[in-house]
Every structure is written in C-alpha cells, then in structure tokens.
Protein backbone atom coordinates (compact mmCIF):
# COMPACT_ATOMS: atom_id res chain seq x y z
CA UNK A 1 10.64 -50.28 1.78
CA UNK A 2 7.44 -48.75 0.23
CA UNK A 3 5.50 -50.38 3.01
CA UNK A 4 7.68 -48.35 5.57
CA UNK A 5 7.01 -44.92 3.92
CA UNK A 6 3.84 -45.06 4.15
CA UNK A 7 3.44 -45.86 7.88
CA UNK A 8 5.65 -42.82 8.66
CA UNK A 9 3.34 -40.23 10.17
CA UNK A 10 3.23 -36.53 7.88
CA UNK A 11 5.03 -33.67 9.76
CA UNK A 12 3.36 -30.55 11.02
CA UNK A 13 3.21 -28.75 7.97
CA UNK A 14 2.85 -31.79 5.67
CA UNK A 15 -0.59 -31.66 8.13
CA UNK A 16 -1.30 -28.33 7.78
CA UNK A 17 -1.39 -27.91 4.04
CA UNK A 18 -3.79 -31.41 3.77
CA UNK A 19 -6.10 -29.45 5.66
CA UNK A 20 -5.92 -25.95 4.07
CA UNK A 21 -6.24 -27.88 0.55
CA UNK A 22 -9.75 -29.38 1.61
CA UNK A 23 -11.00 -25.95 2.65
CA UNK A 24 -12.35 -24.42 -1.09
CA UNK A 25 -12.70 -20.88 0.46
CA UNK A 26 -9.15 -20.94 1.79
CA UNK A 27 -8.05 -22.14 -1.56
CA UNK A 28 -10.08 -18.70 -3.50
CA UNK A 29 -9.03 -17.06 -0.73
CA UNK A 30 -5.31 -17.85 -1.21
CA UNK A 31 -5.81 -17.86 -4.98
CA UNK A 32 -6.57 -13.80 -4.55
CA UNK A 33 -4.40 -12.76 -2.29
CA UNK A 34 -1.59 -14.55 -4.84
CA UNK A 35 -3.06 -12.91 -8.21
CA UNK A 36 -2.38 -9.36 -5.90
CA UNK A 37 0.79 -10.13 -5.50
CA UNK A 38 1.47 -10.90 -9.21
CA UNK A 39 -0.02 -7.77 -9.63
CA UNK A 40 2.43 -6.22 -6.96
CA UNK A 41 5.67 -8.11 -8.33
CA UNK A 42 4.27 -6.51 -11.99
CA UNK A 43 3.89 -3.18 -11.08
CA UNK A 44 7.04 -2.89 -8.86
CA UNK A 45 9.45 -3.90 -11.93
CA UNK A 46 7.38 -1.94 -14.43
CA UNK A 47 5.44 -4.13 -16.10
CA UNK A 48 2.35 -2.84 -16.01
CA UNK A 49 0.95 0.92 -14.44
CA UNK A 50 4.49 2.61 -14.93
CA UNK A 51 2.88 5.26 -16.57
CA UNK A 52 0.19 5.95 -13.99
CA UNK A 53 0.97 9.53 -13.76
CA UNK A 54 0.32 10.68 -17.43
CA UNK A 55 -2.28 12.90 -17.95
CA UNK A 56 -4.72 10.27 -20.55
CA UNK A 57 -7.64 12.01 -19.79
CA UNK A 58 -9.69 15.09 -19.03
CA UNK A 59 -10.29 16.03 -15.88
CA UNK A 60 -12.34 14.04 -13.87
CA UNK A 61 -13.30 11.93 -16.68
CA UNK A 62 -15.90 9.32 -16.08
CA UNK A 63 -16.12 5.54 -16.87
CA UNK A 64 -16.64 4.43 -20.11
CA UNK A 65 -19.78 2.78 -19.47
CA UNK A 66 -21.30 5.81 -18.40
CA UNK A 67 -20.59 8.32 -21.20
CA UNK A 68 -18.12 11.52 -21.64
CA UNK A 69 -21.87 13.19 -20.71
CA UNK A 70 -20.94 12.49 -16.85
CA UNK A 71 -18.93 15.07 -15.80
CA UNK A 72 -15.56 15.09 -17.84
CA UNK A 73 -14.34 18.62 -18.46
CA UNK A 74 -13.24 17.85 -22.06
CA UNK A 75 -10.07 19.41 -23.47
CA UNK A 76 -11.84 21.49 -25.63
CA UNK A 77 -13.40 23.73 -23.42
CA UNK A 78 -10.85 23.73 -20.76
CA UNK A 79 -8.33 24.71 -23.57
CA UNK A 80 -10.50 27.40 -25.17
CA UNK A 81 -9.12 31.08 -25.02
CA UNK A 82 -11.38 33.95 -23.54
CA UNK A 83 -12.80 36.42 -25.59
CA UNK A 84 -10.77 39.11 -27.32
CA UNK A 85 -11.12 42.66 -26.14
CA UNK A 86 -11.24 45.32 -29.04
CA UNK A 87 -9.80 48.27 -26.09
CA UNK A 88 -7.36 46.25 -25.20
CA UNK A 89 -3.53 47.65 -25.80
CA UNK A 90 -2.10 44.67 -25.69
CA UNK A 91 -4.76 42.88 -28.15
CA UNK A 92 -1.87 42.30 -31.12
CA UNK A 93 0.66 40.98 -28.62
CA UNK A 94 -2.08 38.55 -27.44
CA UNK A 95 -2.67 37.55 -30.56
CA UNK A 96 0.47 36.73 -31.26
CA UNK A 97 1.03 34.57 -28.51
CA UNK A 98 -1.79 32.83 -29.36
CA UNK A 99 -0.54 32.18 -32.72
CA UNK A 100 -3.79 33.47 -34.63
CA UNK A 101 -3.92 33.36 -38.25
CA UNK A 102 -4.22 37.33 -38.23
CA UNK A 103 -1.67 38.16 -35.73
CA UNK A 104 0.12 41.53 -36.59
CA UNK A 105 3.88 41.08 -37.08
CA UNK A 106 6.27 42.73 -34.34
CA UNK A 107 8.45 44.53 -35.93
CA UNK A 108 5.89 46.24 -38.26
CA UNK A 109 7.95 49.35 -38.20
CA UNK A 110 10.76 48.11 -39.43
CA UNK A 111 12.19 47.21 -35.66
CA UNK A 112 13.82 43.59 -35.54
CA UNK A 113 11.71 42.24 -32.40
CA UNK A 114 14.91 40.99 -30.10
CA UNK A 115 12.47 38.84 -28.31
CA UNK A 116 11.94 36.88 -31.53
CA UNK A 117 13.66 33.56 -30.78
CA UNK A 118 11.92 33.54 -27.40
CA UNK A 119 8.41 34.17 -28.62
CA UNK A 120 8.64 31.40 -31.40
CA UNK A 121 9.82 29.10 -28.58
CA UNK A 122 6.66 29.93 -26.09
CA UNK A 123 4.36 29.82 -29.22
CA UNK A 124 5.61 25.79 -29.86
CA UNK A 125 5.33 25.27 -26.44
CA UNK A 126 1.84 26.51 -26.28
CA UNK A 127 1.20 24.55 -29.49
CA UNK A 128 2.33 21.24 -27.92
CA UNK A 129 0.01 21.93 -25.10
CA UNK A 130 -2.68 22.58 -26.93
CA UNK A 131 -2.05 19.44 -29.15
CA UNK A 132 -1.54 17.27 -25.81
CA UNK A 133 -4.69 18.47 -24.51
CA UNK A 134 -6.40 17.75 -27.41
CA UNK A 135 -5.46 14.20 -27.15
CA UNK A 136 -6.79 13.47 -24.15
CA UNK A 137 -9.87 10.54 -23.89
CA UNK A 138 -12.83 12.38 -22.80
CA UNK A 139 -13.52 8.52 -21.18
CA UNK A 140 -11.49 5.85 -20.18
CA UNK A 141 -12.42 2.35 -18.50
CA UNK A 142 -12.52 3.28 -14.96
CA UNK A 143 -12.26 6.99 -14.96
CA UNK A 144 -9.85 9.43 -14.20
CA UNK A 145 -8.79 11.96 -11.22
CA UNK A 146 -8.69 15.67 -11.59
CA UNK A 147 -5.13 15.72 -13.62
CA UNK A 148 -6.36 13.21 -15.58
CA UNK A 149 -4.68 10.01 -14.26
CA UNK A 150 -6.18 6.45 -15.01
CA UNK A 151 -7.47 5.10 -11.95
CA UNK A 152 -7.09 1.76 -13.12
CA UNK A 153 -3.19 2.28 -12.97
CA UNK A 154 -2.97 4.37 -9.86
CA UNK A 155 -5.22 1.51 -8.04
CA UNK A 156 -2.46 -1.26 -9.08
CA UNK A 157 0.35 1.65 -8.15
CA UNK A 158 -1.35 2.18 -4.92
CA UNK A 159 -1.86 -1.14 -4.00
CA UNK A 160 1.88 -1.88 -4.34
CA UNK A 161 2.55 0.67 -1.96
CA UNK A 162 0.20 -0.12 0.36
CA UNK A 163 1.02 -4.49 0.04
CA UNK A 164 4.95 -3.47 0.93
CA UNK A 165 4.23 -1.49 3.78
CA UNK A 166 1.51 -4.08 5.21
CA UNK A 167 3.98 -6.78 4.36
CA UNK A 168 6.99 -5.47 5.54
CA UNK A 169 5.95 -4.30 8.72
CA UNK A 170 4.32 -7.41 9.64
CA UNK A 171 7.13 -8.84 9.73
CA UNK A 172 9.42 -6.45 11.41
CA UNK A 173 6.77 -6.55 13.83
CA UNK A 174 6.41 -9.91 14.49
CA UNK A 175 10.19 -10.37 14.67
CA UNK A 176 10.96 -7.80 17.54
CA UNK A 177 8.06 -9.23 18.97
CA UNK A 178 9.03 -12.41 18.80
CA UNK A 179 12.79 -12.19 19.87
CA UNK A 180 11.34 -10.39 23.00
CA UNK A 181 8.15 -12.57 23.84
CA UNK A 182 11.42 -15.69 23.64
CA UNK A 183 13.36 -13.88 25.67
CA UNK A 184 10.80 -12.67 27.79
CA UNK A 185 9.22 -16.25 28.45
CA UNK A 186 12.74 -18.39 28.62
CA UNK A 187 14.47 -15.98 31.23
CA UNK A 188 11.93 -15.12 32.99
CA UNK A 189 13.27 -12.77 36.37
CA UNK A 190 13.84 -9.35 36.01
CA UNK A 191 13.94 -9.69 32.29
CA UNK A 192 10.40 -10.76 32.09
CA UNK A 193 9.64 -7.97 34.44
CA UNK A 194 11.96 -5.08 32.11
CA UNK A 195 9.87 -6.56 29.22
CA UNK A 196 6.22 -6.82 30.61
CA UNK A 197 6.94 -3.05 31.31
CA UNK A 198 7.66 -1.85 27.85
CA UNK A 199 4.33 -3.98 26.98
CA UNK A 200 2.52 -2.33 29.26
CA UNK A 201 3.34 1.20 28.39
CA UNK A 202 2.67 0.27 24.44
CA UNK A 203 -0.63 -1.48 25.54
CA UNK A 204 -1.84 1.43 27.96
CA UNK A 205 -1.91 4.13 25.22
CA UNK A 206 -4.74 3.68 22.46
CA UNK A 207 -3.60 2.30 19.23
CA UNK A 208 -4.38 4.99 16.91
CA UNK A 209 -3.09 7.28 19.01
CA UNK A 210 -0.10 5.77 19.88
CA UNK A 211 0.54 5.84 16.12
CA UNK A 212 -0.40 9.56 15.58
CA UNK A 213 2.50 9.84 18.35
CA UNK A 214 5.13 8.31 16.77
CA UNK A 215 4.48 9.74 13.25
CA UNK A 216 4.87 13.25 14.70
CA UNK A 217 7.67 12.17 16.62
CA UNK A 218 9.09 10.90 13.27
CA UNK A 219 7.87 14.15 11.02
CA UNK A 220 8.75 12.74 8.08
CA UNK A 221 7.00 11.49 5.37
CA UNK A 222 8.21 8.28 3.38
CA UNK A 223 6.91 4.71 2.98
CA UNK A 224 10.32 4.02 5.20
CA UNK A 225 8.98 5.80 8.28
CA UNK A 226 5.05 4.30 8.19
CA UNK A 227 7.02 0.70 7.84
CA UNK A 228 9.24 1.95 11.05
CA UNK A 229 5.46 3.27 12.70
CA UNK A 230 4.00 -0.02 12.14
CA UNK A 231 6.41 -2.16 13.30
CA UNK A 232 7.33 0.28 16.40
CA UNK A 233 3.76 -0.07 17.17
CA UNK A 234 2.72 -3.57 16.13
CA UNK A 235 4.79 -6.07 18.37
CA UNK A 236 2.74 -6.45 21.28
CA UNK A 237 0.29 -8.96 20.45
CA UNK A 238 3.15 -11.30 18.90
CA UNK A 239 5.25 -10.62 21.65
CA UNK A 240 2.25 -11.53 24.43
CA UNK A 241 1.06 -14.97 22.09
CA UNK A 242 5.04 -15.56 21.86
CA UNK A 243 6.08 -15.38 25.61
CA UNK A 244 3.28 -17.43 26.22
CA UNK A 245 4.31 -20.48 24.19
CA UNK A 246 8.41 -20.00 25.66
CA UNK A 247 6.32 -19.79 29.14
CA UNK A 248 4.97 -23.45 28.17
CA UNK A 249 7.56 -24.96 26.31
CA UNK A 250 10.89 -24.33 28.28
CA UNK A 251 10.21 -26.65 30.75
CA UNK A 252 9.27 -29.95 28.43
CA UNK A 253 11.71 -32.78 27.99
CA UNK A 254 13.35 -32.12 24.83
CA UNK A 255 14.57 -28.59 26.18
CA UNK A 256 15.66 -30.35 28.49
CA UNK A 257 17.36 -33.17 26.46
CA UNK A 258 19.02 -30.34 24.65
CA UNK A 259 20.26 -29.04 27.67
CA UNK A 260 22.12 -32.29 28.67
CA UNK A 261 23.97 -32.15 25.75
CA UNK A 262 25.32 -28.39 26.09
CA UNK A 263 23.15 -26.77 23.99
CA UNK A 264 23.07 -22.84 24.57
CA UNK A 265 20.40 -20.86 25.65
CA UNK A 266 20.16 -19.45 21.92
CA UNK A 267 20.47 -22.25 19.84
CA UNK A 268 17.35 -23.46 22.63
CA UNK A 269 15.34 -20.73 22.16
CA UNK A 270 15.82 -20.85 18.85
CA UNK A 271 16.59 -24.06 17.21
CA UNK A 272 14.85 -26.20 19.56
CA UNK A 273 11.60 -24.21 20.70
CA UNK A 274 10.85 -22.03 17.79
CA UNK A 275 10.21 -24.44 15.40
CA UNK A 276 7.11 -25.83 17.87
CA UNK A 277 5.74 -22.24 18.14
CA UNK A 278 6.79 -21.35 14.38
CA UNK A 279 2.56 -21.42 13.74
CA UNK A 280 1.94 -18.68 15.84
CA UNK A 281 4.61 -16.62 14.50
CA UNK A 282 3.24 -17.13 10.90
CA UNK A 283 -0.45 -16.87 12.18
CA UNK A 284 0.47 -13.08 13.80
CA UNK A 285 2.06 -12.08 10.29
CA UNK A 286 -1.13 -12.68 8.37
CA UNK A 287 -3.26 -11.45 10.65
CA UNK A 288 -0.46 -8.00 11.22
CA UNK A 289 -0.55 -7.60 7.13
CA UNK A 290 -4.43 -6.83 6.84
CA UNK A 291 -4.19 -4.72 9.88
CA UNK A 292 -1.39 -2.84 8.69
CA UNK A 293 -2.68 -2.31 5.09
CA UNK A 294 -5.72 -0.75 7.01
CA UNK A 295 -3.23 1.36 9.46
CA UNK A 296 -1.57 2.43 6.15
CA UNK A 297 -4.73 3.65 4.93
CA UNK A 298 -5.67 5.55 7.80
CA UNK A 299 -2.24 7.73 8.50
CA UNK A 300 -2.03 8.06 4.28
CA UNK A 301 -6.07 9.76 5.00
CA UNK A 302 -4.58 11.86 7.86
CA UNK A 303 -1.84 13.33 6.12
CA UNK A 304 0.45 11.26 8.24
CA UNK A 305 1.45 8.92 5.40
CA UNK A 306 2.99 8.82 1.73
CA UNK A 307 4.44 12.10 0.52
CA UNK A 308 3.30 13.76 -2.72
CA UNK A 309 4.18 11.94 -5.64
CA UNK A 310 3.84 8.47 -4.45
CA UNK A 311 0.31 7.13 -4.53
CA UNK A 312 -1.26 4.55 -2.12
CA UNK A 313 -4.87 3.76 -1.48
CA UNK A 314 -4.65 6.00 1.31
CA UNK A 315 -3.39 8.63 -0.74
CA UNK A 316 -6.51 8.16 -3.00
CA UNK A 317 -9.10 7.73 -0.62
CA UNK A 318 -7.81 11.27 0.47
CA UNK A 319 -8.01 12.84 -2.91
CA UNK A 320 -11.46 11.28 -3.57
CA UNK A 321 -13.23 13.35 -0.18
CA UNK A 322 -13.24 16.31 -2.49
CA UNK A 323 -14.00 14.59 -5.52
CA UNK A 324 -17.20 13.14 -3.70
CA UNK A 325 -18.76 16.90 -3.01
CA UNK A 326 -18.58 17.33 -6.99
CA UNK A 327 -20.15 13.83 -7.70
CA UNK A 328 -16.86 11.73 -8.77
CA UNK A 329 -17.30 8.90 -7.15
CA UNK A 330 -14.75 6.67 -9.35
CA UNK A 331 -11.52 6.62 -7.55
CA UNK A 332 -12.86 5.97 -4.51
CA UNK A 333 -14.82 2.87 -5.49
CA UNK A 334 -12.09 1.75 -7.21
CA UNK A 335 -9.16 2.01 -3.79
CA UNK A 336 -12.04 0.71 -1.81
CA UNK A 337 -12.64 -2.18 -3.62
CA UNK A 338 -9.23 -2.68 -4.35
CA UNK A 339 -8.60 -2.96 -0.60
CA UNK A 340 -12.01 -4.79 0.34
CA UNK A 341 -11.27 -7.80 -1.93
CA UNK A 342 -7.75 -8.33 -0.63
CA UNK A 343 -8.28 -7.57 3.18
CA UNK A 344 -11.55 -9.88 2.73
CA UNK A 345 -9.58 -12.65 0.91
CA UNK A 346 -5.87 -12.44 3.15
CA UNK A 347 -8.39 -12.25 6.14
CA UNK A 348 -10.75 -15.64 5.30
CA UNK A 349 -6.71 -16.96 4.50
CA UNK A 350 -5.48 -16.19 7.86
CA UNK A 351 -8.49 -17.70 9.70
CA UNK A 352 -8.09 -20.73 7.62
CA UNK A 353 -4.10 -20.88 8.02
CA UNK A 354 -4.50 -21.08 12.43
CA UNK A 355 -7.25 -23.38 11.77
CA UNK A 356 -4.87 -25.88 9.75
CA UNK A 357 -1.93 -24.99 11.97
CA UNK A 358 -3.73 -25.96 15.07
CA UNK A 359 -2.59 -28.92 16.70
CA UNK A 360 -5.59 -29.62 18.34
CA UNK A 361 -7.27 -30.13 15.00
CA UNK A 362 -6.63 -33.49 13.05
C-alpha cells in the first residue's frame, strides 16, 4: 500500500510549493512579507502603535542616535512666556493667568471676582499643559513629526493602512476581472465583443489619469473609496491574462466530458476550468498588491487619498515635503523604507510564485 503512495504523481500545488521551498530568496522574501503582516494583524487589533497619535515628543524631534542638538524644538522654549511689559494695563491680569508667584489678587478692593471659578479652571488647564509639555522626550528612537508623533508607530499605523488597501483591492480587482475575462473567453459572440469594449476604453486612457478621474468623480475621501478606485481601475490586465486561458481551455476534452454529463455553463466555467487557470489568478493578485500599495501612495501624496486623521505612508510622505525644506529628514526615510522593503520582498515573492506555478517548469 506504501509502495502505491509513493508512485502517485504530486498535484499542481503539491509541485509548486517543492519548488518555491528550494528557492532561498523566495523563502526571505516570503519570510518578510509574513513578519509585515504580523505587524499588520498587531496593529489593526491594538497591539502595538495604538497610541501613535500622542504627542511623546517635541516637535520635530530627532533620532536618538543623533542627539536632542539636531533640531528638536524642546518644550522648554516652545513653552516659555514672552516678556512682561511694565505699560501694560493688563500686566496683573496676565499675571494671573499665568499663575506667577506675585500675581495681584482680583478682588483687591474688596470686589468678589465673579469670574473666579472660571479663572482657577483655565489656570489648571494651563498648568496641565505646561506639565504635559514638559514631559515630552526631547529624542526618541526614530524621531518625531511636527506634533510630536513617534514615527516608529505612525510607520506600523501607516503601513496597515496602506497593506489593506493594496490587499483588498487586489483582489476585488482580480475578481471582476476574472468573472469577466471567463465570461468573456467561454461565450465568446457579442459578449466578447460588449466586453473587449469596456477593456478598451479602460486601456485607452493613461493609468494615472484614469485614476485622478475616478477619485474626483468619487470626491470623497476614505480608505473605502481608494479600495473602490483601485479595483475600478485595476481589472484589465487580469481580465486580458484570464480570457485568454477560457479562450484556450473551453475547447479541451474534459470541458467537454463535463458537458456530456449536463454540466452548466457555470459550474464549467467555474468548477471545471478555473481550477486549471487558478495560477494566474493568484499570480495577478501578488503582482496587483505591490502595485496598488504604490497607487495608494501616490493619490495619499496628491491629496486624493486618506482623510485627516488616518495616517498611511502616503499620508507621510506628504507631510515629510515640508519637513525636508527645514532639514527633517526622519519620517520620510522611515515610510520609504517601510515601503521599499515590503514592495522589494512581495515583488522577488511574486516572481518566484509564477515561476513555481508554471507548468512548463518541472
């Protein structure tokens, strides 16, 4: 019985992952792109970089390994009050409000001050302020942007924006392109012809532009509508590989076979052919999910993307234009590295993935 196991020949996949395993760089490269997802699955349930809005540090404050010396505006200074002017009417109620040690009272006359209650409450709130300020890191490990956020944190938030839209629209992408390049290539006739049309049209127009189009078609900002841009914009290539493959496989005996028996044009499409064209599909969504990280990127620098208060790289690489012209140069390496390593990694992956899941190969 043993004997008998072993003479029965691997499947497609079983195939597949033999190969990928005796590739080392696919293996690192797959080994990255998983630790980034850890690192997305951590982040998105609050694990780690929930916090990656609070104002740790001074403003603009530098790396650790290069010294508060760099550029930080410490706490200190930004907190310090301007000089007091002796001609200045107002001078006591300043003081006051500052809660100096020599402040004059209010109701030195004798007059119960009926701002009282509200005063002691804007004097505590200035206190807390003052004491937040103070305990802000004139340093941290990888910086900080100009409200003081850590970019360590806002990298990891960013990239699990950017990973979800990338991986979500890759495959909303490659499923409408793949349920038209089937029915496309099966049919054939006019609904070939309806199809190639639409392709056309989507092909004709640039890509960037055509996605500058549909976000101000859209005009609204959200992580929802660049997944719906993406994918609106994303299908053709899938849809041209896919209609291809129904083009080539519809006529081959076992469609056949399964047409003797009364199978229906779905469950043919679908349950007979996909499964021998399944590699392509998986191919086009790891090659769409660096592409679209990149898109995301791109619309998030145009002001086309995230809306304030969610962070992506795109978002960053944004805010980091302006920090450039003042010499802060530590968000931006840290979103571009952030997004080099994992589009350099998922992209040595994908070329290694068609390579295994080519027939051709053994």
């Amino acid at each position: 019985m043993g004997y008998i196991e072993e003479k029965v020949s691997p499947g497609l996949w079983a195939l597949a992952w033999r190969r990928l395993k005796s590739d080392r760089t696919a293996m690192v490269a797959m080994v990255i792109v998983g630790l980034y997802f850890l690192i997305l699955a951590a982040s998105a349930t609050g694990l780690i970089a929930s916090d990656w809005d609070a104002e740790v540090g001074v403003n603009y404050a530098p790396p650790s390994f290069i010294g508060a010396q760099a550029g930080g505006v410490s706490a200190t200074a930004e907190e310090a009050p301007p000089p007091e002017n002796p001609l200045d009417p107002l001078k006591d109620i300043i003081r006051e409000l500052r809660g100096g040690a020599n402040a004059a009272p209010v109701d030195m006359y004798g007059v119960t001050d009926p701002l009282e209650k509200e005063m002691s409450e804007i004097r505590a709130q200035l206190g807390n302020t003052a004491a937040k300020a103070a305990e802000r890191k004139a340093t941290l490990p990888f910086g900080a942007d100009k409200w003081g956020h850590d970019v360590i944190k806002k990298t990891i938030k960013g990239a699990e924006t950017s990973i979800i839209v990338g991986v979500v629209a890759a495959f909303l992408a490659t499923l409408l392109g793949t349920v038209l390049g089937a029915l496309s290539g099966y049919y054939g006739g006019w609904v070939d012809d309806v199809l190639n049309w639409f392709y056309n049209i989507f092909t004709s127009v640039p890509y960037l532009l055509l996605i500058l189009a549909v976000a101000a078609v859209l005009q609204q900002k959200g992580v929802t509508t660049i997944v719906l841009i993406l994918a609106l914009t994303g299908w053709t290539g899938t849809y041209r590989l896919i209609r291809a493959e129904y083009l080539k496989h519809k006529s081959r005996e076992y469609v056949w076979a399964a047409d003797a028996i009364g199978a229906s044009d779905w469950r043919k499409m679908f349950n007979h052919i996909f499964p021998n064209v399944s590699h392509v599909a998986l191919v086009q969504i790891s090659i769409l999910v660096v592409a679209f990280i990149k898109s995301e990127v791109i619309l998030s620098f145009l002001g086309f993307g995230v809306p304030v208060g969610v962070v992506s790289w795109g978002s960053m690489l944004n805010e980091a234009q302006n920090e450039l012209i003042l010499g802060k140069w530590w968000q931006l390496t840290a979103a571009t590295v952030a997004m080099a390593v994992l589009v350099t990694a998922f992209s040595m992956f994908t070329d290694a993935l068609r390579d295994a899941l080519d027939p051709k190969l053994k």
